[in-house]
N, C-alpha and C. Protein backbone atom coordinates (compact mmCIF):
# COMPACT_ATOMS: atom_id res chain seq x y z
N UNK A 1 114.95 77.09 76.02
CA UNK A 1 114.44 78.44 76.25
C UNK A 1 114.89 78.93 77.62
N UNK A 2 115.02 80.24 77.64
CA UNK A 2 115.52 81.04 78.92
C UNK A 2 114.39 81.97 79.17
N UNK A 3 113.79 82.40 80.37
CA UNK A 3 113.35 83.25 80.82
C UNK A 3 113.88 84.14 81.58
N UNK A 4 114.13 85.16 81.80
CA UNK A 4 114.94 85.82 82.73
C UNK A 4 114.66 87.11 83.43
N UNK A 5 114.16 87.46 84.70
CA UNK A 5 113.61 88.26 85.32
C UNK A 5 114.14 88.99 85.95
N UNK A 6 114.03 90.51 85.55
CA UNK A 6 114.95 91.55 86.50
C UNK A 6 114.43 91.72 87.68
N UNK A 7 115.49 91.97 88.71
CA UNK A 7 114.89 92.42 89.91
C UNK A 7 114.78 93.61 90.14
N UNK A 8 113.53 94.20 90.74
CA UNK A 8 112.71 95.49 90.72
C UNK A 8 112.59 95.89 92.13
N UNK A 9 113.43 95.23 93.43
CA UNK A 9 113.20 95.89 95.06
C UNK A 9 112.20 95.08 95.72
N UNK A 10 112.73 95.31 97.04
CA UNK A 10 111.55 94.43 97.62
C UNK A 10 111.27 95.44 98.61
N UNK A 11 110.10 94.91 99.71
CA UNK A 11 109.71 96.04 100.49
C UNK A 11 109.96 95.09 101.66
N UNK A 12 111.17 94.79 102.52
CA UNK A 12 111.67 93.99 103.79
C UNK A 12 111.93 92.49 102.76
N UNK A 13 111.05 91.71 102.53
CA UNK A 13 111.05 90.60 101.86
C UNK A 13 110.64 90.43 100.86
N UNK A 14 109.30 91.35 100.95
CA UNK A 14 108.05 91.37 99.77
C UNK A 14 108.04 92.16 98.35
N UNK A 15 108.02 91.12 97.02
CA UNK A 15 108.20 92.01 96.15
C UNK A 15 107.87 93.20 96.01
N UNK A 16 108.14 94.45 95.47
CA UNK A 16 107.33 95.64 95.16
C UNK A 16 106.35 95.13 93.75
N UNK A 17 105.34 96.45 93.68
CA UNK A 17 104.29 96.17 92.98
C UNK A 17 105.32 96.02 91.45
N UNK A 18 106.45 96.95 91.14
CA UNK A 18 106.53 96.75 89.47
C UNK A 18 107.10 95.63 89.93
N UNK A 19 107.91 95.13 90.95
CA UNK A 19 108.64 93.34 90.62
C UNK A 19 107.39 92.58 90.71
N UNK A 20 106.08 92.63 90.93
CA UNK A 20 104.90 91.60 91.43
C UNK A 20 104.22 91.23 89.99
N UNK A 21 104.47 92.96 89.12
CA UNK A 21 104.45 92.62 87.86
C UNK A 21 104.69 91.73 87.18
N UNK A 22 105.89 91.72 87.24
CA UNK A 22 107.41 91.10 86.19
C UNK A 22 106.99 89.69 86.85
N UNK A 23 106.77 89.44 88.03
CA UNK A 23 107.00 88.28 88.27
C UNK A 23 105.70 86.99 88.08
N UNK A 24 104.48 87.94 88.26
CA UNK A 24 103.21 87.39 87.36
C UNK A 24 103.20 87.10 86.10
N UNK A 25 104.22 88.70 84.86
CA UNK A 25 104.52 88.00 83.93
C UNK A 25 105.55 86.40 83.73
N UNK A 26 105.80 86.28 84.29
CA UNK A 26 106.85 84.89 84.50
C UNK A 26 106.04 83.91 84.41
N UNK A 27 105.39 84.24 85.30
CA UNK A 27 104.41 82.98 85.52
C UNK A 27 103.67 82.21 84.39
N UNK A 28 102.86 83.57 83.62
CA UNK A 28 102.58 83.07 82.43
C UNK A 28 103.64 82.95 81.36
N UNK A 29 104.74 83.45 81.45
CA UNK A 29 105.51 82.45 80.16
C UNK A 29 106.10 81.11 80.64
N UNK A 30 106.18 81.25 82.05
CA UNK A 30 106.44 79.58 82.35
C UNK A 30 105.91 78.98 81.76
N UNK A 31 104.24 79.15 81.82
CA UNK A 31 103.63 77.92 81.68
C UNK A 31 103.54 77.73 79.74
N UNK A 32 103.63 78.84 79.55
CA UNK A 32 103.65 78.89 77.48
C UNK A 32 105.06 77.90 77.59
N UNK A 33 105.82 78.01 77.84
CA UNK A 33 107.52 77.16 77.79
C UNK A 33 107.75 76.87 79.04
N UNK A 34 107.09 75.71 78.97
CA UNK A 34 107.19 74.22 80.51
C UNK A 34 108.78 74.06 80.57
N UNK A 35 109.47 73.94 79.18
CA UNK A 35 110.50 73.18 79.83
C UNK A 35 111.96 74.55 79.68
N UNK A 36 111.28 75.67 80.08
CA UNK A 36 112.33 76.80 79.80
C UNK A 36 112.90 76.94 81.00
N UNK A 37 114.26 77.55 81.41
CA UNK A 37 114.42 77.54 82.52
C UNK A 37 114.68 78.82 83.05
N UNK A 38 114.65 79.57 84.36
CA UNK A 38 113.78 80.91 84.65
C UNK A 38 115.29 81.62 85.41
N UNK A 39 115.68 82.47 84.69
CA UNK A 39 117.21 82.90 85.81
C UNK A 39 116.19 84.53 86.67
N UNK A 40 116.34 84.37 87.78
CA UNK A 40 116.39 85.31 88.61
C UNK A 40 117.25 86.49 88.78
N UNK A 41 117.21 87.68 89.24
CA UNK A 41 118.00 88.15 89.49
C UNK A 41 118.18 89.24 90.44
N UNK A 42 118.97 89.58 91.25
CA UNK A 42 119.11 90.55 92.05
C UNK A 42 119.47 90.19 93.29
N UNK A 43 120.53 91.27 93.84
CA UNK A 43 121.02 91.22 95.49
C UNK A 43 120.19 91.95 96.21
N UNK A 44 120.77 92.33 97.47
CA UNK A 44 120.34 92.99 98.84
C UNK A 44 120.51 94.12 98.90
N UNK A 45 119.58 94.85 98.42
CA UNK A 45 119.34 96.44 98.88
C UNK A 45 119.81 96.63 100.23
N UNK A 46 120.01 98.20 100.27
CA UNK A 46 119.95 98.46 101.49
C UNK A 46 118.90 98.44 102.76
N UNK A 47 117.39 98.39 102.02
CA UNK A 47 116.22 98.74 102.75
C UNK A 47 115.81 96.98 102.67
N UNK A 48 116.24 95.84 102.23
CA UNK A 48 116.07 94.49 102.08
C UNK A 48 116.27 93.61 102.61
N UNK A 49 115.73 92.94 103.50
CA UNK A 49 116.10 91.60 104.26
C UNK A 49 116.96 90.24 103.88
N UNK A 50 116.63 90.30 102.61
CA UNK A 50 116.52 89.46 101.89
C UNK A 50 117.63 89.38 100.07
N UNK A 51 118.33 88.79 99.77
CA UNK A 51 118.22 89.31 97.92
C UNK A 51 117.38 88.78 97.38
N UNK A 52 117.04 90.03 96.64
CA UNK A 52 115.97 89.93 95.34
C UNK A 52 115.74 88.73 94.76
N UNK A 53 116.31 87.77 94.63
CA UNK A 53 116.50 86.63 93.68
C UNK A 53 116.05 85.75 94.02
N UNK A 54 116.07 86.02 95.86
CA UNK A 54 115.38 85.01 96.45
C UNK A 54 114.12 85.09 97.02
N UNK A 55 113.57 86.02 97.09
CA UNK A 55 112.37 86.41 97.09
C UNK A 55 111.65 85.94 95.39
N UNK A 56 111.85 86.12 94.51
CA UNK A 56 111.53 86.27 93.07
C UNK A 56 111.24 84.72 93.27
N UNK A 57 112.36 84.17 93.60
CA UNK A 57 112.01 81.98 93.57
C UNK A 57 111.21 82.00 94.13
N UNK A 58 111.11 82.28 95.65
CA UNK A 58 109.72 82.17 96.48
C UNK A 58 108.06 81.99 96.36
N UNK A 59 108.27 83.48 95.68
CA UNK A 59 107.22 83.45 94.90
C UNK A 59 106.81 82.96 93.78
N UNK A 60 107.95 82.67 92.75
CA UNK A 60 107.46 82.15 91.56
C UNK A 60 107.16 80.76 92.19
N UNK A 61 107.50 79.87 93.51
CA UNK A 61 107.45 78.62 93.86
C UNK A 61 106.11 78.52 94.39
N UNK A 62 105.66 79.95 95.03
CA UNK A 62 104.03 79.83 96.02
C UNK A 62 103.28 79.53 94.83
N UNK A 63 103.47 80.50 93.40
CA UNK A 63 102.40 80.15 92.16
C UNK A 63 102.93 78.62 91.57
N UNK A 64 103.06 77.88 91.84
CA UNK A 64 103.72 76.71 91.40
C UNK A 64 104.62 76.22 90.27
N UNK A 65 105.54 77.23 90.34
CA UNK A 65 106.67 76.83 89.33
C UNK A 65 107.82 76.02 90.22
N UNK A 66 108.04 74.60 89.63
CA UNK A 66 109.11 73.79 90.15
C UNK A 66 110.31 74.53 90.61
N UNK A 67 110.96 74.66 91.74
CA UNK A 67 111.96 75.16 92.21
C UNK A 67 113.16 74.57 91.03
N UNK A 68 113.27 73.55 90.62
CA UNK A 68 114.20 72.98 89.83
C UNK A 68 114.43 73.98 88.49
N UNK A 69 113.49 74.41 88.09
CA UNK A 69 113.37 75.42 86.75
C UNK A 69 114.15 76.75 86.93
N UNK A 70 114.28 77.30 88.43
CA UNK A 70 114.74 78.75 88.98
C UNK A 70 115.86 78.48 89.30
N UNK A 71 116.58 79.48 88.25
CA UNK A 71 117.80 79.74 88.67
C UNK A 71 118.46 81.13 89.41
N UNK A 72 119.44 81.48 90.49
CA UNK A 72 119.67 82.51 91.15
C UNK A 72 120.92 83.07 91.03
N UNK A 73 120.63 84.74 90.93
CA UNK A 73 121.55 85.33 90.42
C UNK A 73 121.25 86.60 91.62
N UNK A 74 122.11 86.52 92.56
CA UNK A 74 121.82 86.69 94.15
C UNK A 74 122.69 87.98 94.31
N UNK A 75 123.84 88.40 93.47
CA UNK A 75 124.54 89.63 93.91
C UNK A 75 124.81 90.70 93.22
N UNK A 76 124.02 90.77 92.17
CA UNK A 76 123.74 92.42 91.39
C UNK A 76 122.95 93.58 92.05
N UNK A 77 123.80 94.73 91.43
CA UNK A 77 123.09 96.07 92.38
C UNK A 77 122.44 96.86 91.43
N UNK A 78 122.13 96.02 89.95
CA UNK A 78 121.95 96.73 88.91
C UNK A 78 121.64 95.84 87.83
N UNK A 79 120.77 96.54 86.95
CA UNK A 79 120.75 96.13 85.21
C UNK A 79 122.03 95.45 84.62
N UNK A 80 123.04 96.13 84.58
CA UNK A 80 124.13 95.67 84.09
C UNK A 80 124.90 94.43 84.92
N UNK A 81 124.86 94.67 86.05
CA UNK A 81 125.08 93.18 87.00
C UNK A 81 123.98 92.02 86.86
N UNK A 82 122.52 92.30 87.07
CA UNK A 82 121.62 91.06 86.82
C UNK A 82 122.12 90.40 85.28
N UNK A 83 122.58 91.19 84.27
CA UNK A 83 122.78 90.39 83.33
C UNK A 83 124.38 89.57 83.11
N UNK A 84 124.96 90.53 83.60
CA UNK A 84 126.56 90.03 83.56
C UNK A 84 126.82 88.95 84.36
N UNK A 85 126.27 89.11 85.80
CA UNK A 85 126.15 88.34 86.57
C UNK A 85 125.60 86.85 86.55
N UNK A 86 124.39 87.40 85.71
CA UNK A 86 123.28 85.96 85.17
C UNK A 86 124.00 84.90 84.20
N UNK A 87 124.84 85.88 83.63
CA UNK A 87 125.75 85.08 82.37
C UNK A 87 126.52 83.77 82.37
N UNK A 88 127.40 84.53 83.77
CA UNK A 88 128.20 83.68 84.38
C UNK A 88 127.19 82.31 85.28
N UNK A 89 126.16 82.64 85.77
CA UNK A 89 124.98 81.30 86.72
C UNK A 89 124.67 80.97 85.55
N UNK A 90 124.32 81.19 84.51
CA UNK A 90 123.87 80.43 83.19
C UNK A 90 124.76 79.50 82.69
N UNK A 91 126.04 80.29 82.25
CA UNK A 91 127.44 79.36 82.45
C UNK A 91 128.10 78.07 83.34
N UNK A 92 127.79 78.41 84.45
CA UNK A 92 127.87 77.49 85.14
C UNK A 92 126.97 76.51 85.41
N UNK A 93 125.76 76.35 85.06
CA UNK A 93 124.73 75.69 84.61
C UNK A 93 125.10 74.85 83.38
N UNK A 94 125.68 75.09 82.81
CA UNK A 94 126.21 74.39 81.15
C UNK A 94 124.92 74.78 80.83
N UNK A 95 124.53 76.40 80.55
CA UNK A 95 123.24 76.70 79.51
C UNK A 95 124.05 77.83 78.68
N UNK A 96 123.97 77.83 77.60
CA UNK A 96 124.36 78.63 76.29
C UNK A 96 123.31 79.90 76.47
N UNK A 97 124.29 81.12 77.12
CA UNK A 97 123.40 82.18 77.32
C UNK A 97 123.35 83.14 75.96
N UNK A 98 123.86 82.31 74.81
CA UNK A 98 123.93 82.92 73.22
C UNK A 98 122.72 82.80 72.59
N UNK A 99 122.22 81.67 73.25
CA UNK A 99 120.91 81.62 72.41
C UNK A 99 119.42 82.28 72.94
N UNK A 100 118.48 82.51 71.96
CA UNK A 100 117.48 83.31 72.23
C UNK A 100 116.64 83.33 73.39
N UNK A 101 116.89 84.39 74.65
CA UNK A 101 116.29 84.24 75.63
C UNK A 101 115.41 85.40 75.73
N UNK A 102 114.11 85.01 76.51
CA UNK A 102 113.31 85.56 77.16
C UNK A 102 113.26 87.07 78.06
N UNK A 103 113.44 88.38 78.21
CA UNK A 103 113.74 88.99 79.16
C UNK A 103 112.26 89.39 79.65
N UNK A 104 112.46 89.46 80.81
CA UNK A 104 110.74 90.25 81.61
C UNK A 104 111.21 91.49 82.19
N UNK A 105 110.81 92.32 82.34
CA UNK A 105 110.63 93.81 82.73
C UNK A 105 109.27 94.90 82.63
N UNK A 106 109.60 96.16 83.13
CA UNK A 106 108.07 96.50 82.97
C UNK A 106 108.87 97.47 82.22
N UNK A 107 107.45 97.87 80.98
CA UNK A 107 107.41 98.67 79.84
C UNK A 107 108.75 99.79 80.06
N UNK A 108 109.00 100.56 81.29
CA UNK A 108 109.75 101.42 80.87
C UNK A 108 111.31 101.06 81.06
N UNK A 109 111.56 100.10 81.41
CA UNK A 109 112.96 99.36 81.69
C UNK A 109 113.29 98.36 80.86
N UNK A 110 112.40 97.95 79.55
CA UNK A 110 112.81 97.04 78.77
C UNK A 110 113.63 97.50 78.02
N UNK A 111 113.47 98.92 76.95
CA UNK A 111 114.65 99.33 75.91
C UNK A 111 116.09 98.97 76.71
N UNK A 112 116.44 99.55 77.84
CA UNK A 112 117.77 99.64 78.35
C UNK A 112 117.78 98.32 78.74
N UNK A 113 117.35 97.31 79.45
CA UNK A 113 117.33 95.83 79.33
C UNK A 113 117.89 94.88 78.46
N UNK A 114 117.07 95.25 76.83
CA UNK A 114 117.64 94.64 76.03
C UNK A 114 119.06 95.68 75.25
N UNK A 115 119.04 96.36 75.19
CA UNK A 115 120.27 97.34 74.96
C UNK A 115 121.22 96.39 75.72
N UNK A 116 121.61 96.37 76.90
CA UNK A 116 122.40 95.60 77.64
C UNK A 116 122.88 94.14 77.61
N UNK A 117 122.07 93.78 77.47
CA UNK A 117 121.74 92.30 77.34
C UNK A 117 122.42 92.01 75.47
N UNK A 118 122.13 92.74 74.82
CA UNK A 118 122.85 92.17 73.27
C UNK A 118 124.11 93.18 73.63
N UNK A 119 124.38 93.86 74.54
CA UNK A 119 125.97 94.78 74.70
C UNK A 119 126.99 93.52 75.06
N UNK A 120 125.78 92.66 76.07
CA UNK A 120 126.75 91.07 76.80
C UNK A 120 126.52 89.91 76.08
N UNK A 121 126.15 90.41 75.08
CA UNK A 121 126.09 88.43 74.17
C UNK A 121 124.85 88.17 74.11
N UNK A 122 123.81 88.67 74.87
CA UNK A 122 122.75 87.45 74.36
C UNK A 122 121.68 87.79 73.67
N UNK A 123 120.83 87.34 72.81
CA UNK A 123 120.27 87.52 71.75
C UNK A 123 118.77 87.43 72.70
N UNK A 124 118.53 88.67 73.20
CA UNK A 124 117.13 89.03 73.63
C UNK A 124 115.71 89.21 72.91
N UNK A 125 115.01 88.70 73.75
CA UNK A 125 113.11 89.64 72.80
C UNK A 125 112.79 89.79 74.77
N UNK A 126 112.24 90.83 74.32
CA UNK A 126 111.57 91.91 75.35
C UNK A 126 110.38 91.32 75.84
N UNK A 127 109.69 91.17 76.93
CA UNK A 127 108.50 90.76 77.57
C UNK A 127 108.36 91.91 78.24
N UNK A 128 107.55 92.99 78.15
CA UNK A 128 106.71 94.17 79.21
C UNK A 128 106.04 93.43 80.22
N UNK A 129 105.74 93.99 80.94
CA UNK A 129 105.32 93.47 82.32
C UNK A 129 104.38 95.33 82.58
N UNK A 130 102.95 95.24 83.11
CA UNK A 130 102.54 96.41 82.82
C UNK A 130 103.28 97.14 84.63
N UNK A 131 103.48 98.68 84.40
CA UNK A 131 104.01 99.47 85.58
C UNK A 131 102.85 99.69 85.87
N UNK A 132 102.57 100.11 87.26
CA UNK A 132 101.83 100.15 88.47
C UNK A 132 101.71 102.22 88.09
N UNK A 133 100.53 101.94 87.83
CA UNK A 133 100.38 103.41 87.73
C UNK A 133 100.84 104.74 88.20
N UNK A 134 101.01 104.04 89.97
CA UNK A 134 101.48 105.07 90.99
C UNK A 134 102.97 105.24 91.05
N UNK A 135 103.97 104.86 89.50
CA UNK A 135 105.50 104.85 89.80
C UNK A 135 105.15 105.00 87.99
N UNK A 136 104.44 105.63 87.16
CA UNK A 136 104.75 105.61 85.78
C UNK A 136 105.25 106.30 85.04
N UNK A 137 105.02 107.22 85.46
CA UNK A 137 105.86 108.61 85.27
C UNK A 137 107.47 108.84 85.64
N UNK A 138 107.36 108.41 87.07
CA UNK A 138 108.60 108.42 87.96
C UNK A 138 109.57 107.34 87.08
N UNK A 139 109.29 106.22 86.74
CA UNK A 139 109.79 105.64 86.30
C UNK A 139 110.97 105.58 84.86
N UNK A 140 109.73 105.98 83.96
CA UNK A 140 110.15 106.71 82.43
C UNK A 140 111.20 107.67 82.77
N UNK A 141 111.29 108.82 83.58
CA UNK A 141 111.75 109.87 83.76
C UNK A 141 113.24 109.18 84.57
N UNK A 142 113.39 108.23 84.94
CA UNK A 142 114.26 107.39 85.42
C UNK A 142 115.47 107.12 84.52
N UNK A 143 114.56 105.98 83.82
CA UNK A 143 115.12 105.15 82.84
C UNK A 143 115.75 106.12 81.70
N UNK A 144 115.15 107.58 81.53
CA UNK A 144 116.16 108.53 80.48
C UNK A 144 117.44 108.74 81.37
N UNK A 145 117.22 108.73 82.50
CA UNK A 145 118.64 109.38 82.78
C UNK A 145 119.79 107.52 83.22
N UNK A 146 118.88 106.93 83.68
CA UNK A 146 119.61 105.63 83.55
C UNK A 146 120.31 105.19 82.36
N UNK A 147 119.49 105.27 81.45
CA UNK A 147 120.12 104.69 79.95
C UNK A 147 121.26 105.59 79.66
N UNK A 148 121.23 107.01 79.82
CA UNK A 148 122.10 107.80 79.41
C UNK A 148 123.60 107.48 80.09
N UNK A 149 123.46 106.80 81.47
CA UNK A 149 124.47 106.21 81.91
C UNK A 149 124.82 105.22 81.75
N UNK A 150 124.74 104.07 81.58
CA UNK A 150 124.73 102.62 80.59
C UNK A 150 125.10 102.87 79.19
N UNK A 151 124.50 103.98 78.19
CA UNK A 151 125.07 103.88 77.42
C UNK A 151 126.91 104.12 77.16
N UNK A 152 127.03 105.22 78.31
CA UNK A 152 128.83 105.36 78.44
C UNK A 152 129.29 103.93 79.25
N UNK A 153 128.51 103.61 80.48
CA UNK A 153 129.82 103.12 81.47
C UNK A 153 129.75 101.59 81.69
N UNK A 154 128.48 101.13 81.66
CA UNK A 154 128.18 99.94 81.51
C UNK A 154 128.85 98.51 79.94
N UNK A 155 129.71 98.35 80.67
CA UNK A 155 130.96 97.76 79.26
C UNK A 155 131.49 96.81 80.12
N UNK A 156 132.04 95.70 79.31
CA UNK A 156 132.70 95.13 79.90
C UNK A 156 134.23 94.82 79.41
């Protein structure tokens, strides 16, 4: 089993509330699939100390998930990079990113998530992660005009 967690921004180091989401959801599918292994994902914003990916281990390590289970996918600036990108750290792992993996996201970033994710090979199911009230709107209203771009340019 694969779990695999988009990165959602950090605030200097610190996840933001929709990545605190996603990343609580993790937590509990860790523990449903002990022996799944968890790909991270995301680089260094501009406003970021840190990449995303490595913040995401951090924390999934303070709630006690074995560092050995997290895998890092440290230089995407995007949806379409956390997965393309992840493909290749999965690959190089000797893990078969064909078979049925896990994705986490919050409710309004999952359609375009998995859209992407079966565009690159891998045979996704969706995990919501709930959005933070104060970005829910903003968000949705996002993701229409995001998807509308992914659906043309995002190809490989």
């Amino acid at each position: 089993e694969i779990i695999i967690v988009l990165g959602a921004g950090l605030n200097g180091s610190t996840p933001s509330k929709a990545l605190t989401s996603r990343l609580d959801e993790c937590v509990e599918q860790a523990e449903q699939f002990p022996g799944a292994y968890i790909l991270v994902t995301g680089g260094q914003g501009p406003n970021e100390w840190i990449p995303e990916a490595v913040a995401m281990k951090d924390y999934l390590i303070e709630q006690g998930i074995l560092a050995c289970r997290v895998l890092l996918e440290d230089r995407s600036t995007s949806t379409f990079e956390n997965l393309l990108y992840g493909r290749e750290v999965l690959r190089n792992h000797g893990i078969d990113f064909t078979r049925p993996c896990r994705i986490i996201s919050n409710q309004s970033h999952l359609f375009r998530s998995l859209f992407l994710a079966e565009r690159l090979g891998f045979e996704p199911e969706g995990v919501a992660s709930p959005l933070p009230a104060s970005i829910y709107i903003q968000s949705y209203v996002r993701e229409i005009l995001a998807f509308s771009k992914s659906f043309i340019w995002d190809r490989v």
